[in-house]
N, C-alpha and C. Protein backbone atom coordinates (compact mmCIF):
# COMPACT_ATOMS: atom_id res chain seq x y z
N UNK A 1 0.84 -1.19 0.00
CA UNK A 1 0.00 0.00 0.00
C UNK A 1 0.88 1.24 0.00
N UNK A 2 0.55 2.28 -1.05
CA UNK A 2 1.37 3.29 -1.03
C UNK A 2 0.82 4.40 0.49
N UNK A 3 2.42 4.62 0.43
CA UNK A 3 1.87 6.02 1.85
C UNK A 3 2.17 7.17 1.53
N UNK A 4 1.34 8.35 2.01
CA UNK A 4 1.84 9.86 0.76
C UNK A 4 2.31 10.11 2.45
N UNK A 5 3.34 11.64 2.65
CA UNK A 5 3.80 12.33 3.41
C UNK A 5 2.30 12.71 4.01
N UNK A 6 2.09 12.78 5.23
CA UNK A 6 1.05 13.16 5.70
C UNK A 6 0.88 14.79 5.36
N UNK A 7 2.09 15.83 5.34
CA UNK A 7 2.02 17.42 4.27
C UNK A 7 1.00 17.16 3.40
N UNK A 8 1.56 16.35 1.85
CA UNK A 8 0.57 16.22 1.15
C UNK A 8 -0.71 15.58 1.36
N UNK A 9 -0.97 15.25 2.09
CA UNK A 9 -2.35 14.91 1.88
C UNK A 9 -3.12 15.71 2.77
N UNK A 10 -2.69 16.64 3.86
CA UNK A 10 -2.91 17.84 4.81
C UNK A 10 -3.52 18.72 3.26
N UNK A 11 -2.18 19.35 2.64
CA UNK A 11 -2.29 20.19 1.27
C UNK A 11 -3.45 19.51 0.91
N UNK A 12 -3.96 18.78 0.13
CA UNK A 12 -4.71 18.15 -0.63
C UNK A 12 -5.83 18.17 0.01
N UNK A 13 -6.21 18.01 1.24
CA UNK A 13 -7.68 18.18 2.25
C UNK A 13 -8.03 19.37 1.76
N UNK A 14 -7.08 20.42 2.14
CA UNK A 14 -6.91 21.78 2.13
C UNK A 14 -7.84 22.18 0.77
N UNK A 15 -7.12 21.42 -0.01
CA UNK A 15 -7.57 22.19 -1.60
C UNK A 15 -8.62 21.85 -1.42
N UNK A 16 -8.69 20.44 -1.61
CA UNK A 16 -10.58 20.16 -1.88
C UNK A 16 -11.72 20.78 -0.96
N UNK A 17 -11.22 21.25 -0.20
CA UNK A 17 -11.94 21.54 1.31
C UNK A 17 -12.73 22.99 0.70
N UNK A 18 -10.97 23.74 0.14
CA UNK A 18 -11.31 25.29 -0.48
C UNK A 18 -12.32 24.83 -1.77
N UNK A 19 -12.00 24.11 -2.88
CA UNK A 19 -12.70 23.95 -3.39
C UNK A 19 -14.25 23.68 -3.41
N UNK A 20 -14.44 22.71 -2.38
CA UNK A 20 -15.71 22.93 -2.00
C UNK A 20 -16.59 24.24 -1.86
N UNK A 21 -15.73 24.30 -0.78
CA UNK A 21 -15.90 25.79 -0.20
C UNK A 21 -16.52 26.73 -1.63
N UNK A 22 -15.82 27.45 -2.33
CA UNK A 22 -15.68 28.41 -3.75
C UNK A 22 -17.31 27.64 -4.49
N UNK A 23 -17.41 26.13 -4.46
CA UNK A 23 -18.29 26.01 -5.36
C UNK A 23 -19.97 26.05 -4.47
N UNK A 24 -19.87 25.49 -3.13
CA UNK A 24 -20.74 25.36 -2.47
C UNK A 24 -21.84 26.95 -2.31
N UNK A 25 -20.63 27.82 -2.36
CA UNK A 25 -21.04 29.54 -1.75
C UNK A 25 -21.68 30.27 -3.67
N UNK A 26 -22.11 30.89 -2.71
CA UNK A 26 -23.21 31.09 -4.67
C UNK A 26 -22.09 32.08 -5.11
N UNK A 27 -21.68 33.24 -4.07
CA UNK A 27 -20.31 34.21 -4.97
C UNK A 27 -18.89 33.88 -3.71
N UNK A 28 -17.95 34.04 -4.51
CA UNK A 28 -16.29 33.56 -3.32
C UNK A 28 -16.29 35.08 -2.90
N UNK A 29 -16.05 34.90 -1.42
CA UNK A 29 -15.50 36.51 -1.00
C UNK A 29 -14.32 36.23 -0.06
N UNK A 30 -13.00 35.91 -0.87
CA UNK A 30 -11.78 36.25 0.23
C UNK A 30 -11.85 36.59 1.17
N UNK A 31 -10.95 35.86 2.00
CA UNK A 31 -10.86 36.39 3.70
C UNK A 31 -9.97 37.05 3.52
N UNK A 32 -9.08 38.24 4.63
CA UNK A 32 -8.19 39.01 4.99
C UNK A 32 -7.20 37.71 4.83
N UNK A 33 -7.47 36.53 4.72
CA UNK A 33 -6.13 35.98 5.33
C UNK A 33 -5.85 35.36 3.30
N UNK A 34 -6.65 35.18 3.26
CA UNK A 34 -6.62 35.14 1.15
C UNK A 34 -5.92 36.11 0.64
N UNK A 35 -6.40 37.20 0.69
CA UNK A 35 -5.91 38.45 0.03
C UNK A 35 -4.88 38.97 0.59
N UNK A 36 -4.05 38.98 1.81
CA UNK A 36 -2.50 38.33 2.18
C UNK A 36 -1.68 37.73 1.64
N UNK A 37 -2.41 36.06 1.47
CA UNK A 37 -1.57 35.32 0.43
C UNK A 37 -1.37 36.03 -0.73
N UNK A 38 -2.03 35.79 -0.83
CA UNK A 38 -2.47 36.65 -2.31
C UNK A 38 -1.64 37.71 -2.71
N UNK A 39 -1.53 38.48 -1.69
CA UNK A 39 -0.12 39.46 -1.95
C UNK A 39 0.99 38.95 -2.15
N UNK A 40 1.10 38.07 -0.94
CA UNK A 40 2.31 37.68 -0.60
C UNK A 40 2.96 36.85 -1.93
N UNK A 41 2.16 36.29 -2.62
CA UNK A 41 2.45 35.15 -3.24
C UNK A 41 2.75 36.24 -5.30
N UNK A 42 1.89 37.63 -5.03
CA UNK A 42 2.27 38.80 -5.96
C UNK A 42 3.73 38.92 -5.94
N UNK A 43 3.96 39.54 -4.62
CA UNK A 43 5.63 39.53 -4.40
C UNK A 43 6.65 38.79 -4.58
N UNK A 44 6.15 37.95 -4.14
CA UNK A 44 7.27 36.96 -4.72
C UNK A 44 7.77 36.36 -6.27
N UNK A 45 6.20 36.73 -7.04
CA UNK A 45 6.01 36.41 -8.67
C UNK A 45 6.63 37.40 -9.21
N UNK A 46 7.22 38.47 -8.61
CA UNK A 46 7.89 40.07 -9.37
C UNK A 46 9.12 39.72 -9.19
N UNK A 47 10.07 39.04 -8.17
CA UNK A 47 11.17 38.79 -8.04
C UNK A 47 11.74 37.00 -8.67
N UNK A 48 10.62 36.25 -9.10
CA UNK A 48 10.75 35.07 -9.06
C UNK A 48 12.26 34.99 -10.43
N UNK A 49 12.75 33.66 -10.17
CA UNK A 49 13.81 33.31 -10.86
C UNK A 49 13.54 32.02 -10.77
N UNK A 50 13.91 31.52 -12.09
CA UNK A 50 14.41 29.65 -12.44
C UNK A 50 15.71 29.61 -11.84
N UNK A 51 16.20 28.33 -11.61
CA UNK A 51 17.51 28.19 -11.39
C UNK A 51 18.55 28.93 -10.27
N UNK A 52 19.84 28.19 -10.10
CA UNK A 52 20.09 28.68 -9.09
C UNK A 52 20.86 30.45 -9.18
N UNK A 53 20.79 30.95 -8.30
CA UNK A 53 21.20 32.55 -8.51
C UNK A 53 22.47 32.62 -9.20
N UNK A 54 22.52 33.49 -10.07
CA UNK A 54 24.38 33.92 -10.65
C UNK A 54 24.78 34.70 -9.65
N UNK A 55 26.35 34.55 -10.05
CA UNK A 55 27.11 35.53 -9.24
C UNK A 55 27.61 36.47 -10.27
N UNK A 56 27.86 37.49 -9.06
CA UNK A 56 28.00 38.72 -10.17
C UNK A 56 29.20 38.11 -11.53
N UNK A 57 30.12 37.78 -10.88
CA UNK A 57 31.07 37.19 -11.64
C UNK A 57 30.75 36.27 -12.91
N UNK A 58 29.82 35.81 -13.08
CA UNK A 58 29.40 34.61 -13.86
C UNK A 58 28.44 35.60 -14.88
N UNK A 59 27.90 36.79 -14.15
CA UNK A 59 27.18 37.44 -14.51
C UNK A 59 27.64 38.19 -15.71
N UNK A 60 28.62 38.75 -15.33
CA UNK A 60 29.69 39.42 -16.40
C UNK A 60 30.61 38.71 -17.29
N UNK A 61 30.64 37.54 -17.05
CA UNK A 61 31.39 36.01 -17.59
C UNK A 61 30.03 36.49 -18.92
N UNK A 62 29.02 35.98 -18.39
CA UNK A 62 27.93 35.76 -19.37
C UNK A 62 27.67 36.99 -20.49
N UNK A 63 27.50 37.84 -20.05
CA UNK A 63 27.11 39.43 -20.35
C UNK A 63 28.67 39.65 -21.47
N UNK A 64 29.54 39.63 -20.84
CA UNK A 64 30.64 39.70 -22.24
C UNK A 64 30.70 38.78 -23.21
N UNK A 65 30.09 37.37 -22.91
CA UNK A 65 30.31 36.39 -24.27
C UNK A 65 29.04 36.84 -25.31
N UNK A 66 28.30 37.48 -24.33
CA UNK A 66 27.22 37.85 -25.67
C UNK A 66 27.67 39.36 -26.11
N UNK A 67 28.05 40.20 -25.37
CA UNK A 67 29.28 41.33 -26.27
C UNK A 67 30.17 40.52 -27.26
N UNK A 68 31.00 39.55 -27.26
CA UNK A 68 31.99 39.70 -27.99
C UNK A 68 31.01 38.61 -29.18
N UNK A 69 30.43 37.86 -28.87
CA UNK A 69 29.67 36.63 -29.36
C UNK A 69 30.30 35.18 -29.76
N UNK A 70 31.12 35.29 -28.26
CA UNK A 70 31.41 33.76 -28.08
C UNK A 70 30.34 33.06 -27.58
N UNK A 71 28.96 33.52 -27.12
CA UNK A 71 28.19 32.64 -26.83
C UNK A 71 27.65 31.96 -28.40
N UNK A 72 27.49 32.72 -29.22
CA UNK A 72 26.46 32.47 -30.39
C UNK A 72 27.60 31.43 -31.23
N UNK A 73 28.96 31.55 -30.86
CA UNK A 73 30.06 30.29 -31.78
C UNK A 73 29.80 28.97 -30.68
N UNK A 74 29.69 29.09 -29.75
CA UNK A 74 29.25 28.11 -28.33
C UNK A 74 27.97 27.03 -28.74
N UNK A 75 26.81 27.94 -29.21
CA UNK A 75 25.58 27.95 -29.14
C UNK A 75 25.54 27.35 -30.71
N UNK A 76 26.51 27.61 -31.92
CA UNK A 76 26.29 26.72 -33.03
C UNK A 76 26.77 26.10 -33.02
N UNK A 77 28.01 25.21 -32.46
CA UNK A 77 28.84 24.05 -32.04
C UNK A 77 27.70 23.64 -31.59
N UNK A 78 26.38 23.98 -30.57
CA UNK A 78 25.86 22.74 -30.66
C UNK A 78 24.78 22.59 -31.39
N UNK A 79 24.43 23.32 -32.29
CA UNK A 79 23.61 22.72 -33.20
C UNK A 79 24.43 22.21 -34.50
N UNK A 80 25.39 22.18 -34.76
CA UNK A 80 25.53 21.14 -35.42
C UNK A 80 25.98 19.80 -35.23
N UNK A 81 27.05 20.13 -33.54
CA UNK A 81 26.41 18.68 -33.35
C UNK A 81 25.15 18.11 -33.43
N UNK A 82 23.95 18.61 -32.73
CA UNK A 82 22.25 18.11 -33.29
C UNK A 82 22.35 18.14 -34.54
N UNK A 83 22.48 18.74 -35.03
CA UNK A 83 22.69 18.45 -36.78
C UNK A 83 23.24 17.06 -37.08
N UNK A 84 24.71 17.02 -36.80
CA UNK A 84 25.34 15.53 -37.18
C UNK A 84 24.50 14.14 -36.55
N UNK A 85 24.03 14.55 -35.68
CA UNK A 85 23.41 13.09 -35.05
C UNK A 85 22.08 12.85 -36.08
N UNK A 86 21.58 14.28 -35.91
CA UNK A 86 20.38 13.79 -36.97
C UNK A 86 20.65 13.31 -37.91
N UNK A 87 21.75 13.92 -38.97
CA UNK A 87 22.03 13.07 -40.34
C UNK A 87 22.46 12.04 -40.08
N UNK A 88 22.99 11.18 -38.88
CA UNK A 88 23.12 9.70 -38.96
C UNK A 88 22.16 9.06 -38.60
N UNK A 89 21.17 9.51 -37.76
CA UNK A 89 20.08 8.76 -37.35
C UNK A 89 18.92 8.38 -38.80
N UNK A 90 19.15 9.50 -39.82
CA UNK A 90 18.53 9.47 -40.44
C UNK A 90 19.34 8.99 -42.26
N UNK A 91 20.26 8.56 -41.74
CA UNK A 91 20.84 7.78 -42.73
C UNK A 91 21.11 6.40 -42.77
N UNK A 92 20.44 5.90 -40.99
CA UNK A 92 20.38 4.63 -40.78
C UNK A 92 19.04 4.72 -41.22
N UNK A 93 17.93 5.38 -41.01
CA UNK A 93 16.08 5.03 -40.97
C UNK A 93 15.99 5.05 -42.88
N UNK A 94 17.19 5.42 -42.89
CA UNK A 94 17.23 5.68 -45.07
C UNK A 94 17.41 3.98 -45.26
N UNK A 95 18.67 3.54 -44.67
CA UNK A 95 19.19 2.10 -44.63
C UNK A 95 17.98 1.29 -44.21
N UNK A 96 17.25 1.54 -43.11
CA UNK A 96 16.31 0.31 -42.95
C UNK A 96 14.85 0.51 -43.58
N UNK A 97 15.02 1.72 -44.20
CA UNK A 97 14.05 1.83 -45.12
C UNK A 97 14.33 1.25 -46.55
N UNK A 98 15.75 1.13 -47.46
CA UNK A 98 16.07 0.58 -48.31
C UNK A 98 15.92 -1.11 -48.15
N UNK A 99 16.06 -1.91 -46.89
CA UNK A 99 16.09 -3.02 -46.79
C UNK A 99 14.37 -3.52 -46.74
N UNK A 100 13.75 -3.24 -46.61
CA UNK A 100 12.32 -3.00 -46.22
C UNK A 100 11.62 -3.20 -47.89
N UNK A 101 12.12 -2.04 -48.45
CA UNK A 101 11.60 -2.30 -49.65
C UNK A 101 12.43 -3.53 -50.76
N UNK A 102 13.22 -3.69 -50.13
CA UNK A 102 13.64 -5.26 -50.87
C UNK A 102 12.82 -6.19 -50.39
N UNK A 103 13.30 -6.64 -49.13
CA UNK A 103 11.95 -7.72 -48.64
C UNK A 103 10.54 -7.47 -49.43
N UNK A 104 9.71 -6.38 -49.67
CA UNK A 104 8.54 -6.10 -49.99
C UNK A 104 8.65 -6.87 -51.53
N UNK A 105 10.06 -6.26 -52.19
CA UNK A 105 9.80 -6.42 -53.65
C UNK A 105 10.07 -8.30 -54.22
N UNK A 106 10.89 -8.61 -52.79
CA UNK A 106 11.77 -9.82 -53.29
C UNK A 106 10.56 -10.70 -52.53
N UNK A 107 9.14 -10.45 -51.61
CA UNK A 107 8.08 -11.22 -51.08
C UNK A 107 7.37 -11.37 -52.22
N UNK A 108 7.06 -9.99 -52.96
CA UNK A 108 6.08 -9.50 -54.38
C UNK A 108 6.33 -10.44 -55.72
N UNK A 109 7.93 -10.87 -55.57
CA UNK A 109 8.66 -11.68 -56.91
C UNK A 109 8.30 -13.25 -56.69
N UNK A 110 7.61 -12.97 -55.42
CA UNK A 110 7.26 -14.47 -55.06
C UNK A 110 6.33 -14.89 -55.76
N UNK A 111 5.48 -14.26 -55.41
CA UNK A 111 3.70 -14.32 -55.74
C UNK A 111 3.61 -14.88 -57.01
C-alpha cells in the first residue's frame, strides 16, 4: 500500500476543502487571510527566478560572451552537433528503409 507524506495529503484536504468551499457559496468573497496570500504570493512572482542565482562574476562572464559573441560560436557548435546526429540517425532510418523495400519487392517476386 502506497503512503503519501502526511504534508501532502494535509495540502490536498486543504484544496478540496477550499474547493468545495468556492463552489458550495453562490459568490467567493476572500478572507483578509486570502488576500495576504495573495499578496504575498504577488511579491514573490515580481522577483521570481528559475535556477540557481548567478554571481556577479558569472554574470559578467555571461554578459561579455554575448558582447563579444562567443556565446552564439558556443551555441552553433551545438547545433551542429544536433545536426550531425540527426544526419546519422537518419541515414540509418534511409538504410532500414532501403532493406524494407527489398523484402517487400523480393516477397512481391514471389507471388
Amino acid at each position: 500500500m502506497r503512503r503519501f507524506p502526511k504534508r501532502s495529503v494535509t495540502v490536498s484536504f486543504l484544496a478540496i476543502s477550499q474547493v468545495i468551499k468556492i463552489m458550495t457559496s453562490q459568490q467567493y468573497q476572500p478572507t483578509t487571510e486570502d488576500l495576504k496570500r495573495w499578496e504575498r504570493l504577488d511579491e514573490l512572482g515580481m522577483t521570481a527566478m528559475c535556477g540557481t542565482p548567478m554571481s556577479d562574476e558569472e554574470y559578467e562572464h555571461r554578459l561579455q560572451s554575448v558582447i563579444d559573441g562567443s556565446c552564439f560560436t558556443k551555441y552553433l557548435d551545438k547545433i551542429l552537433k544536433q545536426k550531425q546526429e540527426l544526419q546519422d540517425k537518419l541515414a540509418g532510418i534511409e538504410q532500414t528503409e532501403q532493406m524494407l523495400r527489398a523484402k517487400i519487392a523480393e516477397s512481391q517476386a514471389k507471388k
